[in-house]
C-alpha atoms as a PDB file:
ATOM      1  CA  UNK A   1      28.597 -33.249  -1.017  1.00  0.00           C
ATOM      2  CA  UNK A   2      30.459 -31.984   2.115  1.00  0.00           C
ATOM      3  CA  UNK A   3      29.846 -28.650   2.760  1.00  0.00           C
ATOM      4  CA  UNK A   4      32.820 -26.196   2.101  1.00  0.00           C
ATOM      5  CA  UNK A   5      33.105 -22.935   4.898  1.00  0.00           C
ATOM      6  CA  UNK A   6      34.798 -19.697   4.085  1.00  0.00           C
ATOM      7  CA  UNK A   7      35.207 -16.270   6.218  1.00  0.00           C
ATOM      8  CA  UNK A   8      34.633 -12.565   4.853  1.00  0.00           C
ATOM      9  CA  UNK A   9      35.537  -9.667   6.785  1.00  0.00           C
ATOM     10  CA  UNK A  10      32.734  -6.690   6.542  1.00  0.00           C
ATOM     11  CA  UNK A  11      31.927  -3.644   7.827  1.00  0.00           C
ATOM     12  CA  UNK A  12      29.292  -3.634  10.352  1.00  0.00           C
ATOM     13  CA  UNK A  13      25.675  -2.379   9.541  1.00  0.00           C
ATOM     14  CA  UNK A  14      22.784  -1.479  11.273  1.00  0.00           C
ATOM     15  CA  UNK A  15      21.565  -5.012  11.108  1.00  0.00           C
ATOM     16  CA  UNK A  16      24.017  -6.094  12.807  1.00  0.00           C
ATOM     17  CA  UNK A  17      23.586  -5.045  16.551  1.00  0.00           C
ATOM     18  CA  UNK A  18      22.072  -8.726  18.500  1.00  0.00           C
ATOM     19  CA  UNK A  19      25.107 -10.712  16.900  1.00  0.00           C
ATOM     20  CA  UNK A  20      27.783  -8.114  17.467  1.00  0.00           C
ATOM     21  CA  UNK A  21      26.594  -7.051  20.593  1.00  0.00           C
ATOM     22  CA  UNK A  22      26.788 -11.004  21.936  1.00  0.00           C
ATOM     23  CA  UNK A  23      30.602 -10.785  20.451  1.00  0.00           C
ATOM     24  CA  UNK A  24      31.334  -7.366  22.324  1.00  0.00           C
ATOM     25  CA  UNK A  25      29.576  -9.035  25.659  1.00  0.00           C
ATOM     26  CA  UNK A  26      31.725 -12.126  25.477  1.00  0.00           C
ATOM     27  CA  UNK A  27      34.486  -9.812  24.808  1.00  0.00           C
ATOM     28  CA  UNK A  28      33.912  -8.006  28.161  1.00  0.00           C
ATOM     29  CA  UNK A  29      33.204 -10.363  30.034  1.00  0.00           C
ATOM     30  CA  UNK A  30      36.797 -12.342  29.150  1.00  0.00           C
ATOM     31  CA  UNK A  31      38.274  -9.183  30.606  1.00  0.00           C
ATOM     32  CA  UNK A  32      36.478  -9.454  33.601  1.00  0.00           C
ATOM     33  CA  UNK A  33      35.081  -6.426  33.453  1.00  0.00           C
ATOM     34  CA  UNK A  34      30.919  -4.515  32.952  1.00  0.00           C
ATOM     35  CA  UNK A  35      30.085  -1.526  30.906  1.00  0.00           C
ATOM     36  CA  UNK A  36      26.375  -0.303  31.297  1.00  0.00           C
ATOM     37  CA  UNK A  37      24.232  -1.887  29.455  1.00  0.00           C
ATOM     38  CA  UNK A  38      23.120   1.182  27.327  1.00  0.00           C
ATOM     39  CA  UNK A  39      27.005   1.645  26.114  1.00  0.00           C
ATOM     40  CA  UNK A  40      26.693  -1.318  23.853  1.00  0.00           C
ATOM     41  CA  UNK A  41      24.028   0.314  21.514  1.00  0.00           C
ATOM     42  CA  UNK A  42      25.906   3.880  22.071  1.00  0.00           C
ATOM     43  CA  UNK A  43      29.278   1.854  20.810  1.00  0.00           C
ATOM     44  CA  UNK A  44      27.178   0.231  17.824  1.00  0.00           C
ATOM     45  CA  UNK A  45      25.515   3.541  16.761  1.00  0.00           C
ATOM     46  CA  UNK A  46      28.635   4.979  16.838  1.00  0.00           C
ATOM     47  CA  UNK A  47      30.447   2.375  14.609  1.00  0.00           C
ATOM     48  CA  UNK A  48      27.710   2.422  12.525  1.00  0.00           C
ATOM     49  CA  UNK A  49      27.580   6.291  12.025  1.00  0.00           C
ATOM     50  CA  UNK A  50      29.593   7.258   8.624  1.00  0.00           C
ATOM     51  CA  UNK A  51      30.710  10.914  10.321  1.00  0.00           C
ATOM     52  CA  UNK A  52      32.283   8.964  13.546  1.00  0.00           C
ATOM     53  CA  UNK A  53      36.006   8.049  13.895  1.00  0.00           C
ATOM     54  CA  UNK A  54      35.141   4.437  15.687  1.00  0.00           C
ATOM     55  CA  UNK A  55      35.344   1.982  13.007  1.00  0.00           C
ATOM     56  CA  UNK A  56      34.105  -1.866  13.262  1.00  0.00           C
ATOM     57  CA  UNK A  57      34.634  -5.018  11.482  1.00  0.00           C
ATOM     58  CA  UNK A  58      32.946  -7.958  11.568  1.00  0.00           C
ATOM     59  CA  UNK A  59      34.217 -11.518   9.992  1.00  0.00           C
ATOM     60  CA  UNK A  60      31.572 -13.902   9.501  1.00  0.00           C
ATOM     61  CA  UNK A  61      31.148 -17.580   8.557  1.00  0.00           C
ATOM     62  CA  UNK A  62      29.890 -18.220   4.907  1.00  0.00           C
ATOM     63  CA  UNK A  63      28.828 -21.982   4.317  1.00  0.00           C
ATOM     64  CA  UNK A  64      28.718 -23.193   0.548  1.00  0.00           C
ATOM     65  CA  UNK A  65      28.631 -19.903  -0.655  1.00  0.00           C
ATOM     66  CA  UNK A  66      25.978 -18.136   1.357  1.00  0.00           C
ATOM     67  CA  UNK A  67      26.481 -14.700   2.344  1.00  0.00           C
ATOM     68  CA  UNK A  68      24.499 -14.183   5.260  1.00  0.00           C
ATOM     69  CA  UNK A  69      26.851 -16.393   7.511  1.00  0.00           C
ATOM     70  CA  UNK A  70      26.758 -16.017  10.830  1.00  0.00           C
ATOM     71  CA  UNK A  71      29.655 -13.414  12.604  1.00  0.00           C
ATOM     72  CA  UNK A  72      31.939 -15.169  14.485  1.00  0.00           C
ATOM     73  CA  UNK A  73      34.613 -12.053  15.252  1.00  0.00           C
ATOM     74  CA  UNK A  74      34.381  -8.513  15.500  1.00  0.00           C
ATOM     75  CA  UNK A  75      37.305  -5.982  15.635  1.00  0.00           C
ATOM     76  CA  UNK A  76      37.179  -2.072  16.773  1.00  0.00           C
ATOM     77  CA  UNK A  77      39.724   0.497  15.920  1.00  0.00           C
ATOM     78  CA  UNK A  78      40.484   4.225  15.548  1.00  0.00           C
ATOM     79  CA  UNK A  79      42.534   6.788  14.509  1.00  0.00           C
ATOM     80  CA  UNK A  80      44.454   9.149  17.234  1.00  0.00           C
ATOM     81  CA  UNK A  81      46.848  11.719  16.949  1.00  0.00           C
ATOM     82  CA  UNK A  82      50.394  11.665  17.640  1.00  0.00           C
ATOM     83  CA  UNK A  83      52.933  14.891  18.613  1.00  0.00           C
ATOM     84  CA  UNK A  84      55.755  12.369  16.298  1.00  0.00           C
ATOM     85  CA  UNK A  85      54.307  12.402  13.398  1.00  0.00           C
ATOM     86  CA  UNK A  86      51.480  14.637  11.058  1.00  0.00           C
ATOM     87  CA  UNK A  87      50.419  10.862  10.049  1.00  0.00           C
ATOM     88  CA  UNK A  88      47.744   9.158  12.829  1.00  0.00           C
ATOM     89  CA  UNK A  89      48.202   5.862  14.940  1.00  0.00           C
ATOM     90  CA  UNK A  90      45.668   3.720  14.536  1.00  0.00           C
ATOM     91  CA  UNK A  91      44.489   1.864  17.437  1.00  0.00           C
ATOM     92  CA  UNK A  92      43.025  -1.426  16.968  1.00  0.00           C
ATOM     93  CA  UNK A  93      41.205  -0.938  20.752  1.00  0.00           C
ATOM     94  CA  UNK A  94      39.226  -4.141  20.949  1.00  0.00           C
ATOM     95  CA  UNK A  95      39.645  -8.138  19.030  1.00  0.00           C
ATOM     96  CA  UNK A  96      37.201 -10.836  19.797  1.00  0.00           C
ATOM     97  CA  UNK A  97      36.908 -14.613  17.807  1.00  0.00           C
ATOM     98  CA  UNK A  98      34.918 -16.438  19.106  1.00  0.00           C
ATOM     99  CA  UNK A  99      36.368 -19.421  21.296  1.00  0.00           C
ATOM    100  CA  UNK A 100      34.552 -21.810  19.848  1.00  0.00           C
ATOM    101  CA  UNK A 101      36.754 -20.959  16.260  1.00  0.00           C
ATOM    102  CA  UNK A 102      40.022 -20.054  17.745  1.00  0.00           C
ATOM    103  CA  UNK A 103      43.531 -21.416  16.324  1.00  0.00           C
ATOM    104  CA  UNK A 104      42.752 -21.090  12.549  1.00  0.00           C
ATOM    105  CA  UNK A 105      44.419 -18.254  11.742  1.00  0.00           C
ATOM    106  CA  UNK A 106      41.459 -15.653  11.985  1.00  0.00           C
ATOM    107  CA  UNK A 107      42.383 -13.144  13.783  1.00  0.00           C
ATOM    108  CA  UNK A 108      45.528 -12.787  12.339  1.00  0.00           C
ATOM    109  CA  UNK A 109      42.806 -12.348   9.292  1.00  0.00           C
ATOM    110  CA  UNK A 110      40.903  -9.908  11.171  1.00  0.00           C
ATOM    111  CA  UNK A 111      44.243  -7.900  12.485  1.00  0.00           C
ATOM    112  CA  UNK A 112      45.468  -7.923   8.816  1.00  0.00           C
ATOM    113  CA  UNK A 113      42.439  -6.523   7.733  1.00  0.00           C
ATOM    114  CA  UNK A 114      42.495  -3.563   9.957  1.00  0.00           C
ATOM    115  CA  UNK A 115      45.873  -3.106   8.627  1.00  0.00           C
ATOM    116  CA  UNK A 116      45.335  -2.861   5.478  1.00  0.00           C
ATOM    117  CA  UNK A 117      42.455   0.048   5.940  1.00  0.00           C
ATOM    118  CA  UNK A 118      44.802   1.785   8.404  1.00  0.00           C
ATOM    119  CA  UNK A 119      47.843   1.569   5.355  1.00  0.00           C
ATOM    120  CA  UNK A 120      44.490   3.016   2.936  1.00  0.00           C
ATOM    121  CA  UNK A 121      43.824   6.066   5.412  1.00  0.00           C
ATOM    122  CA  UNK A 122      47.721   7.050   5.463  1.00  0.00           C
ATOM    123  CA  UNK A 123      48.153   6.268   9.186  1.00  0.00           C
ATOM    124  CA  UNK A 124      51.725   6.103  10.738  1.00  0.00           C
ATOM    125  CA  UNK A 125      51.457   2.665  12.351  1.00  0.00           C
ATOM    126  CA  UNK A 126      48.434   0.192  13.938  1.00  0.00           C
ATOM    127  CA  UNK A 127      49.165  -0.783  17.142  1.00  0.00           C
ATOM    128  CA  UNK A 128      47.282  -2.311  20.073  1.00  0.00           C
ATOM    129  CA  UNK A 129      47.729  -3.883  23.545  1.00  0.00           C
ATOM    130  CA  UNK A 130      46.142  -7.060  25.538  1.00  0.00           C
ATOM    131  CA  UNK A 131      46.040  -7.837  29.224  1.00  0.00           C
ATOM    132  CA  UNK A 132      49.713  -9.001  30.622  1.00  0.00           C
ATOM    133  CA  UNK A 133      48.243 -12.354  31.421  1.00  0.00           C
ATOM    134  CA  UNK A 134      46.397 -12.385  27.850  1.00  0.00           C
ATOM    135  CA  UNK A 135      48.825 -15.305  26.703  1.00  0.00           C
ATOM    136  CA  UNK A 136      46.660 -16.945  23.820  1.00  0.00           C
ATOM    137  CA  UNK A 137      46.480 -13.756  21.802  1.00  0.00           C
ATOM    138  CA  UNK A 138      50.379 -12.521  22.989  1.00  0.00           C
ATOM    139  CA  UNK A 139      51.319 -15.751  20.440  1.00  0.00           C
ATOM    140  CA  UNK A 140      49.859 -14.599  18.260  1.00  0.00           C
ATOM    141  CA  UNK A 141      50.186 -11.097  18.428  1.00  0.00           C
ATOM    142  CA  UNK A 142      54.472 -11.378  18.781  1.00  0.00           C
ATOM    143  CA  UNK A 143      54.576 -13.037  15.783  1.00  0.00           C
ATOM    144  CA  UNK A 144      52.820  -9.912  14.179  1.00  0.00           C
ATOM    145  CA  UNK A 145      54.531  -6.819  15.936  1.00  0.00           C
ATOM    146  CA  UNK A 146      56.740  -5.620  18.374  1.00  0.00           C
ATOM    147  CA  UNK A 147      55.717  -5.153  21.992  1.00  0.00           C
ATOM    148  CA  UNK A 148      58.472  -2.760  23.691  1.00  0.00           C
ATOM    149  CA  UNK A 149      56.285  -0.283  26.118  1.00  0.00           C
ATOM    150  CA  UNK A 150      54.413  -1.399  29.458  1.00  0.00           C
ATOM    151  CA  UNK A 151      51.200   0.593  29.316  1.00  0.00           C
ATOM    152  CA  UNK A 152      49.655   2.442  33.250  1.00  0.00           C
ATOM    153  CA  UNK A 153      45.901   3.760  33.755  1.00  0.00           C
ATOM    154  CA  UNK A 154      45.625   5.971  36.650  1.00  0.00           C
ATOM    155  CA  UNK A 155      41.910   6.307  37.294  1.00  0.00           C
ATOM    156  CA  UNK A 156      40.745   9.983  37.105  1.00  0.00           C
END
């Protein structure tokens, strides 16, 4: 009997943190980038707290039914205010699938979900933004949305 795999899309729990934390790592290190090592439980606790606004998904492997499957994406999002509109934006801040699973349609999955909750909590529009260079995801993400603003940090 060959062994049939599915994906389910969760909310994160406390049980949670050495799988999504290896996600969120991966996820920083493809930008090139280091946050202290003490911001990853701060950003779990927080996702994990029911009175926070920072709000994480998780999609996770199921084989033949078992629901205990290991994660293999993780999405983080939040609401923010907008001077256009009473409604929030909802910012889908950071997407990760792991490499190893890429090209079967999962984040689109993952970006639908957060969607859908951000439709559920009345917000205005989800939107989001990757690295110029970010070419994998921008397929992906143009055939989802419309990308006309160039985003600047100025360090402070």
């Amino acid at each position: 009997m060959a062994s049939s795999e599915e994906y389910k899309i969760t909310k994160l729990n406390s049980n949670d943190f050495n799988e999504w934390a290896a996600l969120f790592r991966a996820y920083i290190d493809f930008y090139e980038t280091t946050i202290p090592e003490e911001q990853y439980r701060k950003t779990f606790e927080r996702i994990i707290d029911t009175k926070s606004d920072l709000y994480g998904l998780a999609m996770r492997r199921q084989q033949d039914g078992s629901s205990d499957g290991k994660m293999i994406a993780i999405a983080h999002f939040f609401p923010q205010q907008t001077p256009w509109s009473e409604k929030n934006i909802m910012l889908l801040n950071d997407l990760f699938v792991d490499p190893a699973i890429r090209g079967k349609g999962l984040g689109r999955k993952v970006i639908q979900a957060v969607a859908d909750i951000s439709k559920e909590m009345g917000c205005l529009r989800l939107q989001w933004l990757t690295k110029h260079d970010n070419f994998t995801a921008r397929r992906l993400y143009d055939t989802m949305a419309d990308a006309s603003f160039v985003q600047y940090r100025m360090g402070i």
